[in-house]
Each structure stands twice: as C-alpha cells, then as structure tokens.
Protein backbone atom coordinates (compact mmCIF):
# COMPACT_ATOMS: atom_id res chain seq x y z
CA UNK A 1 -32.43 29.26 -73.63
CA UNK A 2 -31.98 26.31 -71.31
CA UNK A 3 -30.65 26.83 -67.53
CA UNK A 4 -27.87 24.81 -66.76
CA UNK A 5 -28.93 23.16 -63.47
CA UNK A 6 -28.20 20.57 -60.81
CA UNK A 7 -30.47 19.48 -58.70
CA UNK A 8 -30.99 17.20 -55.48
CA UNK A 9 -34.13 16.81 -54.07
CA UNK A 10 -36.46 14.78 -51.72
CA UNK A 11 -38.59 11.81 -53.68
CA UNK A 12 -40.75 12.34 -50.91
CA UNK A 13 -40.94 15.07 -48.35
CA UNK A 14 -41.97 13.88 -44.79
CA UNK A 15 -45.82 14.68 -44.02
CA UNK A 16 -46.85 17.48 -42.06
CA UNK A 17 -45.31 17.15 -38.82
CA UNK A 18 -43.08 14.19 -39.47
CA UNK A 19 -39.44 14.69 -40.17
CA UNK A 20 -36.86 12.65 -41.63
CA UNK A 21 -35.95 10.19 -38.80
CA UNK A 22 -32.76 8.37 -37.55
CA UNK A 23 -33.39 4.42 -38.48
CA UNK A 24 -34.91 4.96 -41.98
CA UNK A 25 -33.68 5.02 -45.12
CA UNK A 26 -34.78 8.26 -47.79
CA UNK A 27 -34.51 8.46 -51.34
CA UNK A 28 -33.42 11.82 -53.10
CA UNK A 29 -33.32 12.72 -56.96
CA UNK A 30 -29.88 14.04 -58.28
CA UNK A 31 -30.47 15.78 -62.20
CA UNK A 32 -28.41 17.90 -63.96
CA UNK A 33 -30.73 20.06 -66.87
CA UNK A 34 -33.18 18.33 -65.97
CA UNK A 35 -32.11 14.42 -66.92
CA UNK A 36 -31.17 11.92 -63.70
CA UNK A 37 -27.23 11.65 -63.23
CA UNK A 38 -26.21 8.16 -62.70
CA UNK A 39 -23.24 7.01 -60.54
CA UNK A 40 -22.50 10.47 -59.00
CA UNK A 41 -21.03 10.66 -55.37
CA UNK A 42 -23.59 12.61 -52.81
CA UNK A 43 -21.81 13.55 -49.86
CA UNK A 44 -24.21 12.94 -46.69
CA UNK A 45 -22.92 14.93 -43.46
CA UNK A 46 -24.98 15.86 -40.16
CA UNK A 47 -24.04 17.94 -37.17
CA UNK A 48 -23.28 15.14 -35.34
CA UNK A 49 -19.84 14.13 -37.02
CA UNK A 50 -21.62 11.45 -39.53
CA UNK A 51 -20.01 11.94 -43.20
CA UNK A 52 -20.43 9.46 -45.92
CA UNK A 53 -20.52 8.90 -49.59
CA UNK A 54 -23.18 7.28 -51.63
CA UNK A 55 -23.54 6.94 -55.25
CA UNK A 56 -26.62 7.50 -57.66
CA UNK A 57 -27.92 4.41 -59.65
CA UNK A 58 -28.92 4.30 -62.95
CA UNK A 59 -32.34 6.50 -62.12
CA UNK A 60 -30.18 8.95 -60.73
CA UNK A 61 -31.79 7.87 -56.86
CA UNK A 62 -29.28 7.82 -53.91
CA UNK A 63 -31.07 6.06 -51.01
CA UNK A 64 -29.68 7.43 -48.03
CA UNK A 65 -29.69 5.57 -44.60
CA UNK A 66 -29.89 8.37 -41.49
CA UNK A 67 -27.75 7.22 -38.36
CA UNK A 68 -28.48 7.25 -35.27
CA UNK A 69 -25.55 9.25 -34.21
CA UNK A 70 -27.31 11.30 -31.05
CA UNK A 71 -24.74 11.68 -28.02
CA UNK A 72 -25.69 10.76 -25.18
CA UNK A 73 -26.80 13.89 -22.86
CA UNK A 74 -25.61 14.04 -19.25
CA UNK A 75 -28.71 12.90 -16.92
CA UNK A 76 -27.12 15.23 -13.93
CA UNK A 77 -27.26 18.46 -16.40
CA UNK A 78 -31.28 17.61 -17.51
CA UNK A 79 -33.02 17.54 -14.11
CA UNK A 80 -35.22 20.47 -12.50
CA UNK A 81 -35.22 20.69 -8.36
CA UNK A 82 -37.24 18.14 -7.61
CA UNK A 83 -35.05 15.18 -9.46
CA UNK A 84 -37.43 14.66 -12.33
CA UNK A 85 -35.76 14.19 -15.90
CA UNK A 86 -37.88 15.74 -18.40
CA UNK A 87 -35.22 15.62 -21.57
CA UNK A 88 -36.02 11.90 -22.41
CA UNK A 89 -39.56 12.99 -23.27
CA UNK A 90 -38.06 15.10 -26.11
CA UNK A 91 -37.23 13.83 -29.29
CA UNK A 92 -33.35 14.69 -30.22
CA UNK A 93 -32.92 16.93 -33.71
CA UNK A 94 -30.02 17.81 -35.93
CA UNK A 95 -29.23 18.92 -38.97
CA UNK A 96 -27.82 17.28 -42.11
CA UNK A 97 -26.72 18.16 -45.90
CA UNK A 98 -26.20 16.34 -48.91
CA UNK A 99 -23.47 18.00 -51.25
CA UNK A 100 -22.92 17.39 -54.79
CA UNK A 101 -20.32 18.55 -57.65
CA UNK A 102 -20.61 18.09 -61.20
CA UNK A 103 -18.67 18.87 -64.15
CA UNK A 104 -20.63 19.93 -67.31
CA UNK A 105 -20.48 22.51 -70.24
CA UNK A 106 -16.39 23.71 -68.61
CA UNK A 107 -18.23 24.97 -65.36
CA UNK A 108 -18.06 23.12 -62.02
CA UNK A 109 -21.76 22.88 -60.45
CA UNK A 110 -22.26 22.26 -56.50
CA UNK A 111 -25.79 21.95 -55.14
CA UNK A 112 -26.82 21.05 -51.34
CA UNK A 113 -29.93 19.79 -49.64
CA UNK A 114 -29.83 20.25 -46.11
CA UNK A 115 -32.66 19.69 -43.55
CA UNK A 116 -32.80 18.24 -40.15
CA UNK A 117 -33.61 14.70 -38.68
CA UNK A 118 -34.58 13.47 -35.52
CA UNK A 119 -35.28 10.47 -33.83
CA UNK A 120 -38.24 8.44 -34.32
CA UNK A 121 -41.61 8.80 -32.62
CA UNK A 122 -41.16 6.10 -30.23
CA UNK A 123 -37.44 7.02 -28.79
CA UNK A 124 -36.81 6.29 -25.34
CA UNK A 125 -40.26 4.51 -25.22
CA UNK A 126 -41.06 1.48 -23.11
CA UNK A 127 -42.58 -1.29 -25.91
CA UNK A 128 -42.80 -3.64 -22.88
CA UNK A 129 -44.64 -1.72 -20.91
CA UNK A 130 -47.24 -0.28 -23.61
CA UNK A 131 -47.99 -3.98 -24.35
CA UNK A 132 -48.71 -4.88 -20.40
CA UNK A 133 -51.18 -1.64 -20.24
CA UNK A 134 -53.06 -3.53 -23.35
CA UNK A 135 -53.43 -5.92 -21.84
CA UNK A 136 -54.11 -5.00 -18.67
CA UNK A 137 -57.24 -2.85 -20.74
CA UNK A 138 -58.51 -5.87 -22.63
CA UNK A 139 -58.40 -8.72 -19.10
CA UNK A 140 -60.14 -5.51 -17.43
CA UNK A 141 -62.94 -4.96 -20.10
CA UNK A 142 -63.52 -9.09 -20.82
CA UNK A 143 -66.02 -8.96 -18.61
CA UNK A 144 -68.28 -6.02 -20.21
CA UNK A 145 -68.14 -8.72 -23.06
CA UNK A 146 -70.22 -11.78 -22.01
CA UNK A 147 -73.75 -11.93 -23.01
CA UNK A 148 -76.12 -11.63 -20.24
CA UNK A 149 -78.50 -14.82 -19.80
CA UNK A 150 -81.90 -15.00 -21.39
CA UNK A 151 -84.35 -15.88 -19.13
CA UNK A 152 -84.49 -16.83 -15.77
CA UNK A 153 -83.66 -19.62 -13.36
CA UNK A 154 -83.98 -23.06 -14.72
C-alpha cells in the first residue's frame, strides 16, 4: 500500500556550519506520492514579518529568494560599560517556514519546512578596508621579493 504524501524539501541543505543566508536565492522540491507538483503556491513566511507566495515550475522546484528583512537594533541598548558595541560582530538569525496545501484522493494535505536564516558571512564587514590591509601586506612584503645580486662590485 502506497502512503499518500506531500513533501517539501531542501535541493540542497547548507554545509556544515553554513545556514541559509539573507541575499541568496534556495531551491526546494514540492512532491506529492512521490511525483513533483507543478504550479503549486508555497507560502514563504519568516519571523520578521516577510510573507510571500511563489509557485512550483514544471519540475515541481520553487526557488525562493531570502530577504534581508533584519531590524535594525538600537546601538544605545548593545553597549557594555566601557562604550564598546560588540552586537555588530554577530551575525543576525531568524526563523522561516514554507507552507503548502494540496488537494488529492478527497483529503486536504498541508506540509511545512521551516528552518532559520541569517545574514551572510561578511555582514557589517568593511570590503574597503580588507582590500587596503592587502595591500598594505603585499607593498610591505615586495621587498622580500627581489633577487639578491650575483656577484660582487663591478
């Protein structure tokens, strides 16, 4: 006897210590009994008030694009005694599902996939300033990199 199931699931599940981030899109599988289910609405919600609708193409894959819907925190409320802000060094998490219904066989089916997301690696991160400290390194090391001169006076 075959179980009447539907399913949504990851195509790919973030790598060990990764996550799914803000910025970047995912792919996720929807099948009922198995077989992909094309054109089906996937509700996408998160903690932080996002909620959207996608569809399923014909492969039954619903790509789904994670916002970057952090609030902002309040610098006053995130700073120890001596005036030093710690919280930007943290990345910000929440949570998130993806809800869908299905009617098959006179029974309505509901599934969720929920998970968290955060933002990416390099939140909060100076690019600027991690290019200058390159290339401060390589004008400081040039000199370790001439040849010395063979022989001696001429």
């Amino acid at each position: 006897m075959q179980k009447s199931a539907l399913d949504i699931s990851p195509v790919h599940l973030p790598r060990e210590h990764q996550h799914f981030r803000a910025g970047e899109n995912w792919d996720f599988l929807v099948r009922l009994n198995g077989k992909p289910l094309e054109n089906t609405p996937v509700l996408f919600e998160t903690k932080n008030r996002t909620r959207e609708v996608f569809k399923t193409d014909q492969d039954g894959l619903v790509s789904i694009p994670f916002p970057f819907d952090f609030p902002e925190e309040d610098q006053s409320a995130n700073q120890n005694a001596e005036g030093h802000n710690h919280s930007q060094a943290r990345r910000k998490k929440a949570s998130f599902v993806l809800t869908v219904e299905q009617y098959a066989d006179d029974r309505k089916h509901i599934t969720h996939f929920n998970y968290h997301y955060t933002t990416g690696a390099f939140y909060k991160k100076d690019l600027a300033l991690g290019i200058g400290f390159a290339l401060f390194g390589m004008i400081v090391a040039a000199p370790l990199l001439r040849k010395p001169k063979k022989g001696g006076k001429t």
